[in-house]
Protein backbone atom coordinates (compact mmCIF):
# COMPACT_ATOMS: atom_id res chain seq x y z
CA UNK A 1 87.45 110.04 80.90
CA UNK A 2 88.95 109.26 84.08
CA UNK A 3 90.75 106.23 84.75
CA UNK A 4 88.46 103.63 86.64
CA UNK A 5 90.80 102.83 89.23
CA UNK A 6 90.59 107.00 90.32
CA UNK A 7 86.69 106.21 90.10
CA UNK A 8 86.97 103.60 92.48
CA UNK A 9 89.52 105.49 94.54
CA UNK A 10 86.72 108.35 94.68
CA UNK A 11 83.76 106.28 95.44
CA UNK A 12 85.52 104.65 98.14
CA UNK A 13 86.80 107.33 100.26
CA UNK A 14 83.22 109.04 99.82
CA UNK A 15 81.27 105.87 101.35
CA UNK A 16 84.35 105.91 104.14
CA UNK A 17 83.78 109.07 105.19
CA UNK A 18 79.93 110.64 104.39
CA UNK A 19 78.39 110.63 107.87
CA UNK A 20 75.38 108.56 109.13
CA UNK A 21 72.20 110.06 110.14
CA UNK A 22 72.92 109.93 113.78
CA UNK A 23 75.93 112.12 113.20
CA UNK A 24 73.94 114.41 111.47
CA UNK A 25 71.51 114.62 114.03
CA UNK A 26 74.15 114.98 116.85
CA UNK A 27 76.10 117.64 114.72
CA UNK A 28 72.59 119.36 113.95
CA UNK A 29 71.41 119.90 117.85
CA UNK A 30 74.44 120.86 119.69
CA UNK A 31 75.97 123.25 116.77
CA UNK A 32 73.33 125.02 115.38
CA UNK A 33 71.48 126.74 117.82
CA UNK A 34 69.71 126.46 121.02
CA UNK A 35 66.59 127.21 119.74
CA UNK A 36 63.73 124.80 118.69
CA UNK A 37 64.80 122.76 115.92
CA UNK A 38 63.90 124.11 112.26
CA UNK A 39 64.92 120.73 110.95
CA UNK A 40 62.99 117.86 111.95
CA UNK A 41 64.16 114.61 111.79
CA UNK A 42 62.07 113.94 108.18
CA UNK A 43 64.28 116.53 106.88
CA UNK A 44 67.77 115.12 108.34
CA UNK A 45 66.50 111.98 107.19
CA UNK A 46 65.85 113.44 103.45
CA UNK A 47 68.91 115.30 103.27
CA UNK A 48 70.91 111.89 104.26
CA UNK A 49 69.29 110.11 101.83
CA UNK A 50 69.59 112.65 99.11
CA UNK A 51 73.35 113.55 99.77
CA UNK A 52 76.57 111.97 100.75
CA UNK A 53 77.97 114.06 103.28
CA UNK A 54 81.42 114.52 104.37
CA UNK A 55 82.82 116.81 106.91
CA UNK A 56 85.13 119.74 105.63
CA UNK A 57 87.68 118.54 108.04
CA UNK A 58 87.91 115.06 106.33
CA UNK A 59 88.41 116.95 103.47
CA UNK A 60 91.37 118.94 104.44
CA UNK A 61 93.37 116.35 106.13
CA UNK A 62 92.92 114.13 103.06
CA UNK A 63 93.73 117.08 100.88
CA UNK A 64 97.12 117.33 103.21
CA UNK A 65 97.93 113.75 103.31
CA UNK A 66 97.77 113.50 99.57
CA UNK A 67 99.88 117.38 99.25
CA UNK A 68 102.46 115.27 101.84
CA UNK A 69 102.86 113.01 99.42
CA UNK A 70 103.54 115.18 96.48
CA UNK A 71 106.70 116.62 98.30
C-alpha cells in the first residue's frame, strides 16, 4: 500500500492543477477546429464532472522538477 502522506501528496497536486470548465471550454473552441462545435457545453460539462483533468504540460514540468531533484 502506499504511504498516506504520497496519497495526500497525489490528491493534492491533482485538485491544484485539473482545469475548470471554463478552461476547458476556452481550450475546446480555439484548438480544435473552426468548425461548428461537436461538443456542446452538456458534454464539456459531463466530461468535467466525470474526470479530473490536467494538462500534459503540467505533467512534464512536474515530472522535471521532481527528475531535478533526483540529481
Amino acid at each position: 500500500m502506499k504511504d498516506k502522506n504520497t496519497i495526500k501528496a497525489v490528491m493534492n497536486f491533482i485538485e491544484e492543477n485539473a482545469v475548470d470548465k471554463a478552461y476547458l471550454y476556452d481550450w475546446y473552441r480555439h484548438s480544435v477546429t473552426d468548425a461548428p462545435p461537436v461538443w456542446t457545453d452538456e458534454h464539456i460539462a459531463e466530461l468535467h464532472g466525470d474526470f479530473y483533468l490536467i494538462p500534459r504540460e503540467v505533467v512534464e514540468r512536474e515530472r522535471e522538477s521532481q527528475n531535478e531533484k533526483e540529481l
